[in-house]
N, C-alpha and C. Protein backbone atom coordinates (compact mmCIF):
# COMPACT_ATOMS: atom_id res chain seq x y z
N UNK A 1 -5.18 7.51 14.38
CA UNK A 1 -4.61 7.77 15.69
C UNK A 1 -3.29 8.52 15.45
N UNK A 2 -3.36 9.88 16.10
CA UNK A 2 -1.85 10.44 16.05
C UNK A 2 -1.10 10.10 17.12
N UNK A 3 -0.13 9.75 17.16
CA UNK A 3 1.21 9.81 18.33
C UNK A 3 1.72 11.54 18.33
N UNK A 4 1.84 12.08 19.50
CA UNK A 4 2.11 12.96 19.30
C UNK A 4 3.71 12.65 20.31
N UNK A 5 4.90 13.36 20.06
CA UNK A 5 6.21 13.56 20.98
C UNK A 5 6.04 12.84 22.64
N UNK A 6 6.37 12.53 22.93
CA UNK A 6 6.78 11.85 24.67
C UNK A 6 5.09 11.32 24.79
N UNK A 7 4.56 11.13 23.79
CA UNK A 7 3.20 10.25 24.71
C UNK A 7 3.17 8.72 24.40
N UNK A 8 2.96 8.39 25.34
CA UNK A 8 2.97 7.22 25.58
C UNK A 8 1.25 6.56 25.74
N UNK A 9 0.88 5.36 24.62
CA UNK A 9 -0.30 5.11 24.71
C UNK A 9 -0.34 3.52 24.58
N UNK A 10 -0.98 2.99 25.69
CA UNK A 10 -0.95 1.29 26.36
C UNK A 10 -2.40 0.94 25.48
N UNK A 11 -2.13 -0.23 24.63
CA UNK A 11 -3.05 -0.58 24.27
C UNK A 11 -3.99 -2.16 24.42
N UNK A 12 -4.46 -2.66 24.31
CA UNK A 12 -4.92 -4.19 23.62
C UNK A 12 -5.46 -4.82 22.41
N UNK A 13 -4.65 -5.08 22.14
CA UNK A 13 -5.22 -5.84 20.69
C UNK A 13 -6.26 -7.08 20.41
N UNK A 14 -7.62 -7.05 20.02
CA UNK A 14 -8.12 -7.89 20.18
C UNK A 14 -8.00 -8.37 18.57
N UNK A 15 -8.43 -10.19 18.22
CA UNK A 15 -9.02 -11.30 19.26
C UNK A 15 -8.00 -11.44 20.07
N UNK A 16 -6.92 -11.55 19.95
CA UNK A 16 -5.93 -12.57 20.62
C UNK A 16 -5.68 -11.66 21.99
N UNK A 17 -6.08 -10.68 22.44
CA UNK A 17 -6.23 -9.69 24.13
C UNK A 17 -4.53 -9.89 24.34
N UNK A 18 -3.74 -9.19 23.52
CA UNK A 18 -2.38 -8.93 23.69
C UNK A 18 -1.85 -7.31 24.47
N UNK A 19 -0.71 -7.39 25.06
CA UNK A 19 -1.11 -5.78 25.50
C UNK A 19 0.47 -5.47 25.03
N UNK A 20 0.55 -4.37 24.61
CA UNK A 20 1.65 -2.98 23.87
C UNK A 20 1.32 -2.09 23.91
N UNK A 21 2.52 -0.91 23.73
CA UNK A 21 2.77 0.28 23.62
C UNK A 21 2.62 0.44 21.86
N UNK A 22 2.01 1.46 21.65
CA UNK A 22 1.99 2.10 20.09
C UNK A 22 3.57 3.03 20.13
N UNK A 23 3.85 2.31 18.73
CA UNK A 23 4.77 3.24 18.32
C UNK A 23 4.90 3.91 17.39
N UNK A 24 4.40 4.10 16.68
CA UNK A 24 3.90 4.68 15.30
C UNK A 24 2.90 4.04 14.63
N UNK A 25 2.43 4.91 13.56
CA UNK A 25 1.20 4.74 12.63
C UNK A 25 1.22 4.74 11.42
N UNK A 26 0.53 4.21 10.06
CA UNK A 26 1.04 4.51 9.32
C UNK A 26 -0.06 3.89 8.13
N UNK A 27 -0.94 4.42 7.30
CA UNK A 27 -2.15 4.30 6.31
C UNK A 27 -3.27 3.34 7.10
N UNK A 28 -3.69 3.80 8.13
CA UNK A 28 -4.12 3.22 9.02
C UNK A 28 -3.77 1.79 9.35
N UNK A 29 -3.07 1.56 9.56
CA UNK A 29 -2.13 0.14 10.87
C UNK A 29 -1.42 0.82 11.99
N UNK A 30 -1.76 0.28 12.73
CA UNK A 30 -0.78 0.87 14.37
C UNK A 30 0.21 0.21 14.10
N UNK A 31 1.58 0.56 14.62
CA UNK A 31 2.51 -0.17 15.34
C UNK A 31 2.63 -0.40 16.48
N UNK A 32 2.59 -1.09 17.09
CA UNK A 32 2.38 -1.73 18.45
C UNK A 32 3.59 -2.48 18.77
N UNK A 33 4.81 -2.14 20.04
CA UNK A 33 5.68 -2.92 20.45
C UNK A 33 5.05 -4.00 21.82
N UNK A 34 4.76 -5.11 21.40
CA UNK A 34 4.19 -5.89 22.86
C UNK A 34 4.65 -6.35 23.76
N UNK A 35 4.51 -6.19 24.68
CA UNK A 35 4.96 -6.70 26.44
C UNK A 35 5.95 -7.78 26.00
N UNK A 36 5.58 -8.96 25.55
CA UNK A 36 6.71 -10.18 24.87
C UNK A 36 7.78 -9.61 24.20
N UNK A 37 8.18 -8.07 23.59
CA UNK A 37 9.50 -7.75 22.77
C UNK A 37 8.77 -7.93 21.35
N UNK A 38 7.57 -8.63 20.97
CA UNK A 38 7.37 -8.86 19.77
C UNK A 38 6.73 -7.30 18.98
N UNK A 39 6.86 -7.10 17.46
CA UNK A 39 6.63 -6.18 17.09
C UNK A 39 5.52 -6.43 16.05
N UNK A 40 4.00 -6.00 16.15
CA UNK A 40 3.17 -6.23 15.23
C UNK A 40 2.68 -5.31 14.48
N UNK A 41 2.13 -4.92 13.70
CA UNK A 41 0.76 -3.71 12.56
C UNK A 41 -0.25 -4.59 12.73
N UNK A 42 -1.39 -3.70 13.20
CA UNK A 42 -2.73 -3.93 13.59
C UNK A 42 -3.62 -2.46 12.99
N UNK A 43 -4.94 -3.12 12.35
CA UNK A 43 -5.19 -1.93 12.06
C UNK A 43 -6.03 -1.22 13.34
N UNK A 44 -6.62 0.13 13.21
CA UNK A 44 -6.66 0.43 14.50
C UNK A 44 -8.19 0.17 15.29
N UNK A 45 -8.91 -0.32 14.51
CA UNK A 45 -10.63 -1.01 14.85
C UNK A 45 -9.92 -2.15 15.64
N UNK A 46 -9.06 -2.52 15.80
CA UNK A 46 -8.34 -3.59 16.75
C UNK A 46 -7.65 -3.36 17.91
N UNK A 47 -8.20 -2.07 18.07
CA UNK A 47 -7.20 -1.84 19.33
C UNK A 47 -8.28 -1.09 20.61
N UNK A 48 -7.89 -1.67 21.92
CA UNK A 48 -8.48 -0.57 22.73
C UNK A 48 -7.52 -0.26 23.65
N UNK A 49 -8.04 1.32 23.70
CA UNK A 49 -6.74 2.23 24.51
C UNK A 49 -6.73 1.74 26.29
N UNK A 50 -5.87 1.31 26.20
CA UNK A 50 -6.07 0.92 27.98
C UNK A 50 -5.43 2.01 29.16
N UNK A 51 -4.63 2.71 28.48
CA UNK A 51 -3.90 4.28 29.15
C UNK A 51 -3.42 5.07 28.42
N UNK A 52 -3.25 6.56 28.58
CA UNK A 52 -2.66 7.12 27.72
C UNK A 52 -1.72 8.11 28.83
N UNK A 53 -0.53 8.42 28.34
CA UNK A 53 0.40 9.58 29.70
C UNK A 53 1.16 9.88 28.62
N UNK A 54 1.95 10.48 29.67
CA UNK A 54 3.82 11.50 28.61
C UNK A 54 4.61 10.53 29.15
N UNK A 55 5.56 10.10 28.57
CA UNK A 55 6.92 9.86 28.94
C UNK A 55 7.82 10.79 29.49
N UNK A 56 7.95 9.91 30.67
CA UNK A 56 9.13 10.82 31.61
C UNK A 56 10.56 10.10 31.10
N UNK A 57 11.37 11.26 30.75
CA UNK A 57 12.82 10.92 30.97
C UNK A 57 13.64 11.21 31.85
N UNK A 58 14.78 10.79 32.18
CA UNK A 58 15.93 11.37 33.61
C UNK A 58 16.15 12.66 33.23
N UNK A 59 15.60 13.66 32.56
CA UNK A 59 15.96 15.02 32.68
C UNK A 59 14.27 15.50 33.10
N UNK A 60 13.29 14.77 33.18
CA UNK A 60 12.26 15.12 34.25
C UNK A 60 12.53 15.20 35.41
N UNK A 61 12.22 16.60 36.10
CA UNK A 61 11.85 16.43 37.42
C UNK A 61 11.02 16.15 38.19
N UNK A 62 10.74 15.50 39.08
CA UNK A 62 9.73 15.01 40.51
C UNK A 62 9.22 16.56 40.66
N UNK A 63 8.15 16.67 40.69
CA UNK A 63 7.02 17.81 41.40
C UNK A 63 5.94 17.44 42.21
C-alpha cells in the first residue's frame, strides 16, 4: 500500500474490528494511528479500506 501526500485512508483492522487512519508503511506493516490515540503495525492482509479522500488544510478553499 502506498500513501501518497494529503491522502488520507480510514481503515479496519481485523480480528479485533478496530478503526484508524494509516500513516505510513513500511516492509509490508501498515502504520495505523487508531480512533483511541493508540499507535499500532499491522501487516496489510489485516486491513480493510473503509474510505479513502485528500486532506484538506486551512489553506483549502470551499468550491
Amino acid at each position: 500500500m502506498k500513501l501518497e501526500d494529503k491522502k488520507k485512508i480510514v481503515v479496519q483492522v481485523y480480528p479485533g474490528r478496530k478503526f484508524g487512519t494509516v500513516i505510513g508503511s513500511n516492509d509490508g506493516l501498515i502504520g495505523i494511528l487508531q480512533d483511541n490515540g493508540e499507535y499500532i503495525d499491522v501487516p496489510q492482509e489485516r486491513l480493510r479500506i473503509i474510505s479513502e479522500g485528500v486532506e484538506r488544510t486551512g489553506k483549502d478553499k470551499d468550491q
